[in-house]
C-alpha atoms as a PDB file:
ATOM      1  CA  UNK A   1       0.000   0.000   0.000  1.00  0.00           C
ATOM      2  CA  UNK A   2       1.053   3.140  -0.393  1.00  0.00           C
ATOM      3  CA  UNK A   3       1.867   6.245   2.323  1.00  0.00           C
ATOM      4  CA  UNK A   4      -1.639   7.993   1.249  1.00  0.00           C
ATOM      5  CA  UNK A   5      -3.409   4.660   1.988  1.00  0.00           C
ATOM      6  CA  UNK A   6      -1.586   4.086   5.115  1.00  0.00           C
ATOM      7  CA  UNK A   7      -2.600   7.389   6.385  1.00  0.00           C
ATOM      8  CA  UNK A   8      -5.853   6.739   7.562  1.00  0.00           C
ATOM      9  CA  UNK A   9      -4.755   3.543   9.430  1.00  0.00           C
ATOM     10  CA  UNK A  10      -1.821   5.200  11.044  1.00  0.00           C
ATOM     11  CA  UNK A  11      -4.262   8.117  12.146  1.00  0.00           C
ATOM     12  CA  UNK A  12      -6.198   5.442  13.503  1.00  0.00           C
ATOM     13  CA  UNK A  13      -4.157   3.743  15.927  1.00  0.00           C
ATOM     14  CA  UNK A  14      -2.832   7.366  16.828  1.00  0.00           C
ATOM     15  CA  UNK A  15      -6.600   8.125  17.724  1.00  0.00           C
ATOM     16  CA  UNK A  16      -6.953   5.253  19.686  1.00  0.00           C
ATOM     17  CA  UNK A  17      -3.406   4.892  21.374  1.00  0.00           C
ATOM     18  CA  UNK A  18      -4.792   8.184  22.325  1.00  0.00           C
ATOM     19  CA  UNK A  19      -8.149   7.073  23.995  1.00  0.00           C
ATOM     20  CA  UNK A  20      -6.519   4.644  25.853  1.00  0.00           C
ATOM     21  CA  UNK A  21      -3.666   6.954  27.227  1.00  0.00           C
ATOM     22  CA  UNK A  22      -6.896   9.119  28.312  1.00  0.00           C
ATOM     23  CA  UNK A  23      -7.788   6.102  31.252  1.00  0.00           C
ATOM     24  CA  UNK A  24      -7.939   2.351  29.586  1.00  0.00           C
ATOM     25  CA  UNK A  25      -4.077   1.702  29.082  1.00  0.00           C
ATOM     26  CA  UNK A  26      -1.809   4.666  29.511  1.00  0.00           C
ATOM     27  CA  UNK A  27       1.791   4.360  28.817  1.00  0.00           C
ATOM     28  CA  UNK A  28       4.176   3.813  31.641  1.00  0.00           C
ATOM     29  CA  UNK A  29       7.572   4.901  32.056  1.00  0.00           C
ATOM     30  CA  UNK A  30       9.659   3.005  34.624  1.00  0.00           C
ATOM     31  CA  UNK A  31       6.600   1.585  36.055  1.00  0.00           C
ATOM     32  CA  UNK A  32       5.039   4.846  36.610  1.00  0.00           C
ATOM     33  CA  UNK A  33       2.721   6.361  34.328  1.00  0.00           C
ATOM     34  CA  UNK A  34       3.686   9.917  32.784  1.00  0.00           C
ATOM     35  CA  UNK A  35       1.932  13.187  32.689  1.00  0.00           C
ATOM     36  CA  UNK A  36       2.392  13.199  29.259  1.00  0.00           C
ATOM     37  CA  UNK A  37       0.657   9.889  28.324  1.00  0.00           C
ATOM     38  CA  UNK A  38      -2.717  11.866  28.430  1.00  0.00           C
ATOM     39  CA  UNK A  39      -2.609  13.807  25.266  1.00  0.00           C
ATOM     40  CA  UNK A  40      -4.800  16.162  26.513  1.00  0.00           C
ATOM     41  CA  UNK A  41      -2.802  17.035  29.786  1.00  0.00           C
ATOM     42  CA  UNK A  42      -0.823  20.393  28.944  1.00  0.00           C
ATOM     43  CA  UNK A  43       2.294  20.225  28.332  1.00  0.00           C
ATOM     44  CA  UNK A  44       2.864  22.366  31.241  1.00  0.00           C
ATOM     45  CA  UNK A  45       2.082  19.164  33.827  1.00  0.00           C
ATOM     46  CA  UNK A  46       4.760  17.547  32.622  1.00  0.00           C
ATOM     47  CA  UNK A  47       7.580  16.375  35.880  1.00  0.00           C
ATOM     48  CA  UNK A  48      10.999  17.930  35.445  1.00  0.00           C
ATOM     49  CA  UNK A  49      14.212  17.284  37.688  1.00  0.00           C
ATOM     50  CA  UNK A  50      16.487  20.066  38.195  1.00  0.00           C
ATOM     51  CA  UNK A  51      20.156  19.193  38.432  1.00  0.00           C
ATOM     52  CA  UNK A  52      22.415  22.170  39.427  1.00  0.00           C
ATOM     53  CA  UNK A  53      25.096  21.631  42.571  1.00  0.00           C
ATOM     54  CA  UNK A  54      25.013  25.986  42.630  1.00  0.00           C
ATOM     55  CA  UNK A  55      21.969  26.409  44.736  1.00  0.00           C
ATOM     56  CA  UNK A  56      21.467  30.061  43.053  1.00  0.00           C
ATOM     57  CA  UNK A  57      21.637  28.190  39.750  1.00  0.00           C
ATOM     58  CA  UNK A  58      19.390  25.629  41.114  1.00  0.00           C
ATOM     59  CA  UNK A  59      16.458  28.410  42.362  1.00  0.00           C
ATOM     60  CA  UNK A  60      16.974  30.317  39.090  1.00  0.00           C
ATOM     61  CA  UNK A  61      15.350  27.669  37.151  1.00  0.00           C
ATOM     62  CA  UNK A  62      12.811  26.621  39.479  1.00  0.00           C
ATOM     63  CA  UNK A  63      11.773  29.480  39.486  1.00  0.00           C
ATOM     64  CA  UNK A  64      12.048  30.153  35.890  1.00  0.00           C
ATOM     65  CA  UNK A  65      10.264  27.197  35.162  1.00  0.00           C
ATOM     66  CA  UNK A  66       7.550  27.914  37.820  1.00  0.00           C
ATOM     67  CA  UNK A  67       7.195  31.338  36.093  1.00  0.00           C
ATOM     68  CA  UNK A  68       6.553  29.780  32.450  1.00  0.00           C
ATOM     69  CA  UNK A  69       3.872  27.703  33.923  1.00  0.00           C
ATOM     70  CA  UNK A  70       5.019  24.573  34.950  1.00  0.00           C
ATOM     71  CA  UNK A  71       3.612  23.201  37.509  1.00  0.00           C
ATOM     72  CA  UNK A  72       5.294  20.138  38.749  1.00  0.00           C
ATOM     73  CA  UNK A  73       9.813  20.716  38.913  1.00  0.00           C
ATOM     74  CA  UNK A  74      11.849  18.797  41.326  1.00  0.00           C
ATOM     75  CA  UNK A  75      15.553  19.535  41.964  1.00  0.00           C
ATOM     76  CA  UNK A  76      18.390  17.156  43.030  1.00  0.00           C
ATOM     77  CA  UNK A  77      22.003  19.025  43.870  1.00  0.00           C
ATOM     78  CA  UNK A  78      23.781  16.676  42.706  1.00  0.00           C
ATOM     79  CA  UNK A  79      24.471  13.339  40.184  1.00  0.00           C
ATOM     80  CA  UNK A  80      23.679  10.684  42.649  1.00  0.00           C
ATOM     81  CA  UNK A  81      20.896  12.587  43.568  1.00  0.00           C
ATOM     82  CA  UNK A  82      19.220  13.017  40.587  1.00  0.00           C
ATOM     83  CA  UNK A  83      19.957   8.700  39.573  1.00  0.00           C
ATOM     84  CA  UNK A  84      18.115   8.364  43.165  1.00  0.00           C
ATOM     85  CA  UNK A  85      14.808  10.448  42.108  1.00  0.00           C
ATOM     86  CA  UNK A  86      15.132   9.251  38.243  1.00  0.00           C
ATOM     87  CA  UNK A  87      14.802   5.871  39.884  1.00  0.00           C
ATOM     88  CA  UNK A  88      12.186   6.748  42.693  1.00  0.00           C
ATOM     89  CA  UNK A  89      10.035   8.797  40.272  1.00  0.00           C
ATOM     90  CA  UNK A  90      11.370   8.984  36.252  1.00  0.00           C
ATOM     91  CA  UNK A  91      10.891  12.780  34.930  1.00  0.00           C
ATOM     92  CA  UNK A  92       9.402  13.465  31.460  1.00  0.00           C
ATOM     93  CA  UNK A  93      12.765  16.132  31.169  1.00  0.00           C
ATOM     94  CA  UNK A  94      15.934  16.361  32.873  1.00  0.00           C
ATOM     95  CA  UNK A  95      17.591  20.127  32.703  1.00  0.00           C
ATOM     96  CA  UNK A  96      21.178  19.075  33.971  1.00  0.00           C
ATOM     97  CA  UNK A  97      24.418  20.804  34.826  1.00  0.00           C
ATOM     98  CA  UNK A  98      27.790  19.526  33.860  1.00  0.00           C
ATOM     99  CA  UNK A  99      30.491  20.466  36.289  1.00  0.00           C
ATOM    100  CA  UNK A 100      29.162  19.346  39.317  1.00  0.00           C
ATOM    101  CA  UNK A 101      31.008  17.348  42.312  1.00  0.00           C
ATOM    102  CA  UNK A 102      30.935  13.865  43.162  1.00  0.00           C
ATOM    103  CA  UNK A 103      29.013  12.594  39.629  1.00  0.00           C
ATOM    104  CA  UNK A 104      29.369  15.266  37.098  1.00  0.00           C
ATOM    105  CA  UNK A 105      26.765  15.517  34.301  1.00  0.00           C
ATOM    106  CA  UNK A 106      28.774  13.688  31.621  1.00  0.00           C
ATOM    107  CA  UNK A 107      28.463  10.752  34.507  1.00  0.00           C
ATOM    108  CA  UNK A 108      25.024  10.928  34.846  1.00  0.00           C
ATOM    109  CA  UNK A 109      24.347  11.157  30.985  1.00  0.00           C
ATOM    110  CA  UNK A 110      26.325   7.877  31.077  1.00  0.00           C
ATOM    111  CA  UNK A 111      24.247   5.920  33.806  1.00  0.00           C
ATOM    112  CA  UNK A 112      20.775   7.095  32.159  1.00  0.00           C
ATOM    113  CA  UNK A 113      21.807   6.184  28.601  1.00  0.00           C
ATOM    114  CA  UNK A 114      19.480   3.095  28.979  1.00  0.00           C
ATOM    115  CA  UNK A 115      16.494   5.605  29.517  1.00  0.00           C
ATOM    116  CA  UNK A 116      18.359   8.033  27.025  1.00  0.00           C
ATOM    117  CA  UNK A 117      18.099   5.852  24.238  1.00  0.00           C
ATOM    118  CA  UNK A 118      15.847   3.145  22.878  1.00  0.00           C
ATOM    119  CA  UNK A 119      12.217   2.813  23.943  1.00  0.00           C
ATOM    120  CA  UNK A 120      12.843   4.848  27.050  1.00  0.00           C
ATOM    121  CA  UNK A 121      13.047   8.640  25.565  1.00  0.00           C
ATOM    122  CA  UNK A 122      13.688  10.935  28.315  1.00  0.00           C
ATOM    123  CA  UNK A 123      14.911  13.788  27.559  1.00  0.00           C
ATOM    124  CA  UNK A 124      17.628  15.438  28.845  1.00  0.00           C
ATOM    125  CA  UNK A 125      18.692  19.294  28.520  1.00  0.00           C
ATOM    126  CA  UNK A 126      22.205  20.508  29.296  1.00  0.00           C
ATOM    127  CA  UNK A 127      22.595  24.411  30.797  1.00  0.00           C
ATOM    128  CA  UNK A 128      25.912  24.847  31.679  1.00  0.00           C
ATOM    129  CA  UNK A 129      28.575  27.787  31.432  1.00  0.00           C
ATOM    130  CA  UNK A 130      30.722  26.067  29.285  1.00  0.00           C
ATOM    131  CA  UNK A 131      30.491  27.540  25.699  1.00  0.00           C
ATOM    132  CA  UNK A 132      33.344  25.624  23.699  1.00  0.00           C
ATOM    133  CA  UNK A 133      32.173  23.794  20.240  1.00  0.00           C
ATOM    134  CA  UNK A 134      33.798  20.304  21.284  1.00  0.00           C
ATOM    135  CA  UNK A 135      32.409  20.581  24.967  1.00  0.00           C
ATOM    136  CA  UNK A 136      28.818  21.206  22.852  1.00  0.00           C
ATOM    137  CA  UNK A 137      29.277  17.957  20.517  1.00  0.00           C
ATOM    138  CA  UNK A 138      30.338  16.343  23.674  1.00  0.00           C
ATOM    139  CA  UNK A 139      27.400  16.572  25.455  1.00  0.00           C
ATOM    140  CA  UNK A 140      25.087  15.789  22.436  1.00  0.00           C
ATOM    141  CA  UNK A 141      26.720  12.709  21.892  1.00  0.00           C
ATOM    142  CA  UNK A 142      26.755  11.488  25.004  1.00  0.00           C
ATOM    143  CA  UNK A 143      22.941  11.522  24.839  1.00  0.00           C
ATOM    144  CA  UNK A 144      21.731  15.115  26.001  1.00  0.00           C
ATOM    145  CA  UNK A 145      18.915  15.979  23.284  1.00  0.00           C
ATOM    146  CA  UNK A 146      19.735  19.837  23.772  1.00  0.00           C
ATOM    147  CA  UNK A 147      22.190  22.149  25.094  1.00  0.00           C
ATOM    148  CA  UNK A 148      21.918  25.569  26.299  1.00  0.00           C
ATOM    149  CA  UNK A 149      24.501  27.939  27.727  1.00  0.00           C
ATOM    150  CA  UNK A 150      23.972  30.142  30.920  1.00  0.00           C
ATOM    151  CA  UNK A 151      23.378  33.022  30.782  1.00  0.00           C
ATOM    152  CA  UNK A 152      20.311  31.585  29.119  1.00  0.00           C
ATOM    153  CA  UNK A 153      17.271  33.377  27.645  1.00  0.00           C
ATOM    154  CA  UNK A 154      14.516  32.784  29.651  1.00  0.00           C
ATOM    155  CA  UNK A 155      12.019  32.322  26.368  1.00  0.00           C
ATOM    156  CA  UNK A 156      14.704  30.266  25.157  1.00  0.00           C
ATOM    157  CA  UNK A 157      14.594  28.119  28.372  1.00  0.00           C
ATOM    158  CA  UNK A 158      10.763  27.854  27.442  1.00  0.00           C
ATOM    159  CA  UNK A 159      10.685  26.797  23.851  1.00  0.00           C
ATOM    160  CA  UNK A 160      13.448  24.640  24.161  1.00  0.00           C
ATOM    161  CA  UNK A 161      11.740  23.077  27.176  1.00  0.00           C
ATOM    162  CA  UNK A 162       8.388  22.974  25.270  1.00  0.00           C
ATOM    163  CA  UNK A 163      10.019  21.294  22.242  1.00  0.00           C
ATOM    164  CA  UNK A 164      11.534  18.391  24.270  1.00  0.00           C
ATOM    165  CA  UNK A 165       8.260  17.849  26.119  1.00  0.00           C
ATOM    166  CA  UNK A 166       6.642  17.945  22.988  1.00  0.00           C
ATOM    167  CA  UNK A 167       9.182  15.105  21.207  1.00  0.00           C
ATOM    168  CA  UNK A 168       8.674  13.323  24.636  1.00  0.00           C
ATOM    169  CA  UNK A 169       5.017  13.354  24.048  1.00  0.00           C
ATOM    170  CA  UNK A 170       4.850  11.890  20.649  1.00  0.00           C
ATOM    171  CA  UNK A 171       7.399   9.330  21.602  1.00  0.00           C
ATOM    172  CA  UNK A 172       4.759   8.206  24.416  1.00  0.00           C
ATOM    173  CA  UNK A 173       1.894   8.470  21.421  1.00  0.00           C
ATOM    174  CA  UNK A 174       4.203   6.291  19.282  1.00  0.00           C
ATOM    175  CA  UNK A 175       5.003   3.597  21.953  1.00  0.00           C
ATOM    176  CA  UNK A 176       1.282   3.472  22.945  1.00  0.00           C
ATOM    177  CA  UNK A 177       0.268   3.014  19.268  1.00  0.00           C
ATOM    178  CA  UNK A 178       2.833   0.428  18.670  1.00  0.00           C
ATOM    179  CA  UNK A 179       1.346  -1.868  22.297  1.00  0.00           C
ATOM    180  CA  UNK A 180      -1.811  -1.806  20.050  1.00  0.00           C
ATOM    181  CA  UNK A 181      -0.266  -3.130  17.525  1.00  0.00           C
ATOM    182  CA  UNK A 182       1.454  -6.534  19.309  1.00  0.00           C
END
């Protein structure tokens, strides 16, 4: 069949991977269901961790965050700290800092590639003060999905945010359209 004949069907199973995120079967990351498996939950109820060791870095996004409207940020100081909440409660985004102490970010990037890549999708954004070209393809391909350098922009913060949420979203869509399918 063709990709016009397939598009009803696909549109289909998106529809009804849909309904069932919305209460029959919704999709569930690390055994706990996300935020963003109900299509129709904002994108603003998503859960993102915080990982800064600079407290003042760490309030500056929560409160940044808060201010763009999302309701529901948690913050962990440091690498072992954020593996512990990942583990206790996954987050639909990660905004992470590199240069931390004890587990720096490039360490953390490393134990979540599991969840980084594959079925899991969780996104993770990098803010950090570091503004070299190799330290940017660095962090990329060690399995951050964006990278943003402090100072940041707080709209930039946002749409960047949004877009990640957003990918995150679809992924979820995807994965509940494919259990359909099996």
């Amino acid at each position: 069949p063709s990709a016009a004949a397939l598009l009803p069907l696909v549109s289909g199973l998106f529809a009804e991977a849909r309904r069932s995120a919305q209460g029959r079967v919704a999709p569930v990351v690390g055994g706990f269901p996300s935020p963003l498996s109900d299509p129709a939950a904002p994108l603003t109820s998503a859960h993102i961790l915080v990982v800064d060791d600079e407290r003042a870095s760490r309030e500056v996004l929560l409160r940044t965050l808060a201010a763009i409207g999302f309701e529901n940020v948690d913050a962990a100081q440091d690498g072992e700290e954020a593996l512990e909440r990942v583990a206790e409660d996954p987050p639909d985004l990660i905004v992470l800092d590199l240069e931390m102490p004890r587990m720096d970010g490039f360490a953390v990037l490393h134990a979540l590639r599991p969840l980084l890549e594959g079925d899991g999708f969780l996104p993770v954004l990098v803010v950090t003060g570091n503004q070299e070209r190799e330290h940017r393809q660095q962090v990329l391909s060690s399995g951050a999905k964006d990278f943003l350098n402090k100072p940041f922009d707080v709209s930039e913060l946002g749409v960047r945010v949004l877009n990640l949420l957003e990918t995150r979203r679809l992924h979820l869509e995807s994965r509940a359209a494919r259990a359909l399918l099996e």
